[in-house]
C-alpha atoms as a PDB file:
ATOM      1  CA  UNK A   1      72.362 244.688 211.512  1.00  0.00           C
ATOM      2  CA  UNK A   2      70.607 245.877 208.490  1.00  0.00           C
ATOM      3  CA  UNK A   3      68.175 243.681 206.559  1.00  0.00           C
ATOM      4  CA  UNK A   4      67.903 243.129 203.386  1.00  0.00           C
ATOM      5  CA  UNK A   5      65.012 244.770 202.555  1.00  0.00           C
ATOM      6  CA  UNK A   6      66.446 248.307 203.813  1.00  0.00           C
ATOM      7  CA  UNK A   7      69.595 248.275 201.988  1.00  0.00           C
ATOM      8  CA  UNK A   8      67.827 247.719 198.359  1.00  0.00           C
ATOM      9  CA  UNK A   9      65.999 250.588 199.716  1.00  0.00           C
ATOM     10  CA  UNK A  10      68.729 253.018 200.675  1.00  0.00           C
ATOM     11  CA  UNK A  11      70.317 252.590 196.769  1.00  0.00           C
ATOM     12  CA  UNK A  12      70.222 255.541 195.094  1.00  0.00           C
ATOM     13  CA  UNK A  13      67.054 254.826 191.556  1.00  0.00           C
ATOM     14  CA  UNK A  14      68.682 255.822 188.726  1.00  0.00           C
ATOM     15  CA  UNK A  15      67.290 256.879 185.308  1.00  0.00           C
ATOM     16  CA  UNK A  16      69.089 255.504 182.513  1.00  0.00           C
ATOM     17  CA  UNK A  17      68.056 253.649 179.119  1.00  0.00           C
ATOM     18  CA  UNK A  18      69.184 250.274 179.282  1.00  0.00           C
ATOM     19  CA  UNK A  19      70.248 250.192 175.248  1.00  0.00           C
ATOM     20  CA  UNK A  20      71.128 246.333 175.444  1.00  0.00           C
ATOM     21  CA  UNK A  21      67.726 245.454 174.197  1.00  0.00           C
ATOM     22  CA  UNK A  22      67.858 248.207 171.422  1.00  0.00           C
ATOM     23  CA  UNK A  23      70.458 246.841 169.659  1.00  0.00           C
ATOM     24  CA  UNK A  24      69.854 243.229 169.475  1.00  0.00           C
ATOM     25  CA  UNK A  25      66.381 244.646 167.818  1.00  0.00           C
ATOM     26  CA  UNK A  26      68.559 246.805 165.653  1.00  0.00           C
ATOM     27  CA  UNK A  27      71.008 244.184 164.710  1.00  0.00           C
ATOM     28  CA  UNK A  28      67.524 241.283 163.802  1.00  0.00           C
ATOM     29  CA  UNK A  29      65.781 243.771 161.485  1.00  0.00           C
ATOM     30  CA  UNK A  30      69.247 245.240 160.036  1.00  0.00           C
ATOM     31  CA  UNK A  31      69.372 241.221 158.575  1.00  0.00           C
ATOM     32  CA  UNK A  32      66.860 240.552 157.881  1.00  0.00           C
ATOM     33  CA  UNK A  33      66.480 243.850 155.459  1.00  0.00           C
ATOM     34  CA  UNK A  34      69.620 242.439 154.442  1.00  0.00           C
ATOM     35  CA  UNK A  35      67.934 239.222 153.382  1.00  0.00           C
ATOM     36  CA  UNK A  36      65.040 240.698 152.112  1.00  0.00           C
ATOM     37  CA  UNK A  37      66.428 243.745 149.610  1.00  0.00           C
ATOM     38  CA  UNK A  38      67.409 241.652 147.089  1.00  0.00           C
ATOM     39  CA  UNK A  39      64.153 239.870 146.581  1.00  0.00           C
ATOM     40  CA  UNK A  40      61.583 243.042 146.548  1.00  0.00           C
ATOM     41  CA  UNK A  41      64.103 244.460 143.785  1.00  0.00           C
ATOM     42  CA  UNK A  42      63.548 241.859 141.238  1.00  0.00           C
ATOM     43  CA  UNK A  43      61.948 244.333 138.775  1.00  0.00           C
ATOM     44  CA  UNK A  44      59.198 243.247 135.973  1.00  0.00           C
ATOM     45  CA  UNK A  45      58.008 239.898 135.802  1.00  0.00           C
ATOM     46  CA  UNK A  46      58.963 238.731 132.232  1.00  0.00           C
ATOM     47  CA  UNK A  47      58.523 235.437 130.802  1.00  0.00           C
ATOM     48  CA  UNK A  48      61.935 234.599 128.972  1.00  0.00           C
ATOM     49  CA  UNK A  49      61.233 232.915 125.633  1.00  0.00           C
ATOM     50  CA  UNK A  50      62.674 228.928 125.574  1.00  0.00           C
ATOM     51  CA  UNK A  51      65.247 227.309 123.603  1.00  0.00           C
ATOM     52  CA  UNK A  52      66.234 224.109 122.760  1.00  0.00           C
ATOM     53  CA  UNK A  53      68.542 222.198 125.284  1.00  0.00           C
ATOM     54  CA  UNK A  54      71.769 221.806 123.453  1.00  0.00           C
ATOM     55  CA  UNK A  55      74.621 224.285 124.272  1.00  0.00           C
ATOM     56  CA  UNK A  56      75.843 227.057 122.630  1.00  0.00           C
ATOM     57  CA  UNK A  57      78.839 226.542 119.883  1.00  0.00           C
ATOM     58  CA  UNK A  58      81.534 228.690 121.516  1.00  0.00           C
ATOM     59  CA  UNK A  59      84.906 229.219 119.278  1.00  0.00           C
ATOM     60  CA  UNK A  60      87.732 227.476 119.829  1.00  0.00           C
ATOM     61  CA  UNK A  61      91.184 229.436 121.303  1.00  0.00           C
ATOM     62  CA  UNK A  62      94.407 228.755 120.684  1.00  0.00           C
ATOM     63  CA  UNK A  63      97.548 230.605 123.171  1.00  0.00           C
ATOM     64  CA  UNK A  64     100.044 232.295 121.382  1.00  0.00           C
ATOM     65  CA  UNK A  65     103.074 233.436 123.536  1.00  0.00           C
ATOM     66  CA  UNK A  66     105.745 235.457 122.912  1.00  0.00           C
ATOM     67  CA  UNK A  67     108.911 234.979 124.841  1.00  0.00           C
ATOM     68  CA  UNK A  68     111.323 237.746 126.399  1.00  0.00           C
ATOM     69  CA  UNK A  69     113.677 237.445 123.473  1.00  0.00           C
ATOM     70  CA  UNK A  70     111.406 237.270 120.853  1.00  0.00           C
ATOM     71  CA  UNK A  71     110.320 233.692 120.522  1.00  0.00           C
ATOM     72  CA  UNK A  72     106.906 232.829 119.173  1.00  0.00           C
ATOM     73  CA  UNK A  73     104.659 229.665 120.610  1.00  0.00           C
ATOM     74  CA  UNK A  74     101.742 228.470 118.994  1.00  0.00           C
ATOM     75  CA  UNK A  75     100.647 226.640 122.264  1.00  0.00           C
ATOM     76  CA  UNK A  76     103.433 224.561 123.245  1.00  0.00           C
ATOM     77  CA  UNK A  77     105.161 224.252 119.889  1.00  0.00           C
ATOM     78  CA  UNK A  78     108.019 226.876 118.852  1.00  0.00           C
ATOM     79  CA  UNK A  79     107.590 228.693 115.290  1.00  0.00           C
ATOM     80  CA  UNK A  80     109.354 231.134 113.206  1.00  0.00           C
ATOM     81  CA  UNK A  81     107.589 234.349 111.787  1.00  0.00           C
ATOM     82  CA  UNK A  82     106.950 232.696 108.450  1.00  0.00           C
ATOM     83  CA  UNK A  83     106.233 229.189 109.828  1.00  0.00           C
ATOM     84  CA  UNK A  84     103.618 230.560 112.258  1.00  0.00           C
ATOM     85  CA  UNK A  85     101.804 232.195 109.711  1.00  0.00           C
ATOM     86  CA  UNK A  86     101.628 229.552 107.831  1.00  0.00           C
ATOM     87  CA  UNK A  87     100.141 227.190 110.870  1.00  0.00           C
ATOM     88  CA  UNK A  88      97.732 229.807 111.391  1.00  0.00           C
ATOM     89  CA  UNK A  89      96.168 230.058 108.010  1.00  0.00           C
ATOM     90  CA  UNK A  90      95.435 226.044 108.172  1.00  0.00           C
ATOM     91  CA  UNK A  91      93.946 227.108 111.619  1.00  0.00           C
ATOM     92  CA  UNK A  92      91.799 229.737 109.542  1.00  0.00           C
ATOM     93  CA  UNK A  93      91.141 227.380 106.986  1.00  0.00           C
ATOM     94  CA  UNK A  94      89.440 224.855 109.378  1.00  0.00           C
ATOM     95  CA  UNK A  95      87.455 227.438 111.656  1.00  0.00           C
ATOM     96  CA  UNK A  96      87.863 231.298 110.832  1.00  0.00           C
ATOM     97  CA  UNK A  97      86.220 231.828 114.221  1.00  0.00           C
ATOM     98  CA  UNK A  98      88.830 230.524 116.207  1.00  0.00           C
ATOM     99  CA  UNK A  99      90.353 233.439 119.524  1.00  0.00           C
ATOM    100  CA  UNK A 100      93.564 233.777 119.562  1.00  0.00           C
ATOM    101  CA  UNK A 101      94.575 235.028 122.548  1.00  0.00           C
ATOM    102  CA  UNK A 102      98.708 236.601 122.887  1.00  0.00           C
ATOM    103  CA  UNK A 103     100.702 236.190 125.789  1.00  0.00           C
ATOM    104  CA  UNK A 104     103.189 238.643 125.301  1.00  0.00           C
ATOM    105  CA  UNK A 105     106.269 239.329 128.116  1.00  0.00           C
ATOM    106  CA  UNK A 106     106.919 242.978 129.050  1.00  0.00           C
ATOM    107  CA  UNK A 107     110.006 242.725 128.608  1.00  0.00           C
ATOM    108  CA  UNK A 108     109.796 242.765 124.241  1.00  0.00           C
ATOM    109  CA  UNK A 109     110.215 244.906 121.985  1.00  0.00           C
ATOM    110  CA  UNK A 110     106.920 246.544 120.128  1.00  0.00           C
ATOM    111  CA  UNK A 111     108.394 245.973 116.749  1.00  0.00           C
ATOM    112  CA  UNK A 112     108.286 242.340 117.396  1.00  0.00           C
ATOM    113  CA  UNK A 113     104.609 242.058 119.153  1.00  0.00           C
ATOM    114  CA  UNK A 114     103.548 244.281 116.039  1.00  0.00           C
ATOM    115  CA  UNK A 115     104.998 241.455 113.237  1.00  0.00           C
ATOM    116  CA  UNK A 116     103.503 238.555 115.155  1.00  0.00           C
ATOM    117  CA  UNK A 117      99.498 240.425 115.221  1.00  0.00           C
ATOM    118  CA  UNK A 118     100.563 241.153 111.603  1.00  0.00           C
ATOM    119  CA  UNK A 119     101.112 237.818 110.766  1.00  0.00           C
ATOM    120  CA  UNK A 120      97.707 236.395 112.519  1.00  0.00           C
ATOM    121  CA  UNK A 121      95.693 239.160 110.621  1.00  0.00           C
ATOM    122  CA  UNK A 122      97.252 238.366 107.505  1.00  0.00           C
ATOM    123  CA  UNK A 123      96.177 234.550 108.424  1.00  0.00           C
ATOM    124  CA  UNK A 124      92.486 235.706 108.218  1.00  0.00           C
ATOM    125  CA  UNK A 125      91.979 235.277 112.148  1.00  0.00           C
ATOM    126  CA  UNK A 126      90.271 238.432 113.186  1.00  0.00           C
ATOM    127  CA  UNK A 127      89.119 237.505 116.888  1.00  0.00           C
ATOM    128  CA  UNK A 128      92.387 238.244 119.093  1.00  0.00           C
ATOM    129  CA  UNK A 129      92.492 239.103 123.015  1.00  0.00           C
ATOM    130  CA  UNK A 130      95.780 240.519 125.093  1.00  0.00           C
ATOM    131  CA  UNK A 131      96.443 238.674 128.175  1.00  0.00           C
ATOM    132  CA  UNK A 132      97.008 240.787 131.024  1.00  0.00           C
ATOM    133  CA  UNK A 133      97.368 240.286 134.580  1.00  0.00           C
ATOM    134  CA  UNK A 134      96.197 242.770 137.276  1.00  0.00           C
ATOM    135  CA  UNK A 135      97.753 245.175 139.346  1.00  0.00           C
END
């Protein structure tokens, strides 16, 4: 019977890099440089000039939509050509800085989209956006 003693003796020693340890050190200073970046790149220390407390005016918006068969909507409310513009130059009248902001299917026909930006520039409005959805 062999004791104990002899048989850790008779293993063969071998001479490898136990990387276990490695990593986990790897892996604690990989966060925290993580953590730490995006304070050291802060840049000049500048001393913003204050304001008063009240919010900024921003302009009103109104939707205009343009169905697949031509129809024009001033929010929820169905116009014609010459009724819309007509809506939209009170809308001018009250606040010239109101967005107007076209929904316009893909299905229509340019002609059409053309005549309805027509008649909002020829309201006064001059701050438009396209609504768009991405790909």
């Amino acid at each position: 019977m062999k004791s104990k003693a002899r048989s850790y003796f008779d293993q063969k020693m071998t001479a490898e890099i136990n990387v276990t340890n490695l990593v986990d050190v790897m892996l604690v200073l990989l966060i925290i440089f993580i953590l730490v970046a995006p304070v050291l790149e802060q840049g000049i220390s500048v001393e913003l000039p204050k304001i008063s407390d009240q919010k900024m005016k921003l302009p009103e918006s109104m939707t205009l939509s343009i169905g697949k068969e031509g129809e024009v909507f001033l929010g929820d409310k169905a116009f014609t050509l010459t009724e819309l513009r007509s809506k939209l130059e009170t809308v001018a009248q009250s606040d010239p800085e109101t967005a107007i902001i076209v929904r316009a299917d893909k299905e229509i026909r340019y002609e059409t989209l053309v005549q309805v930006l027509d008649q909002v520039r020829g309201a006064g409005l001059t701050k438009l956006g396209m609504a768009t959805q991405v790909k």
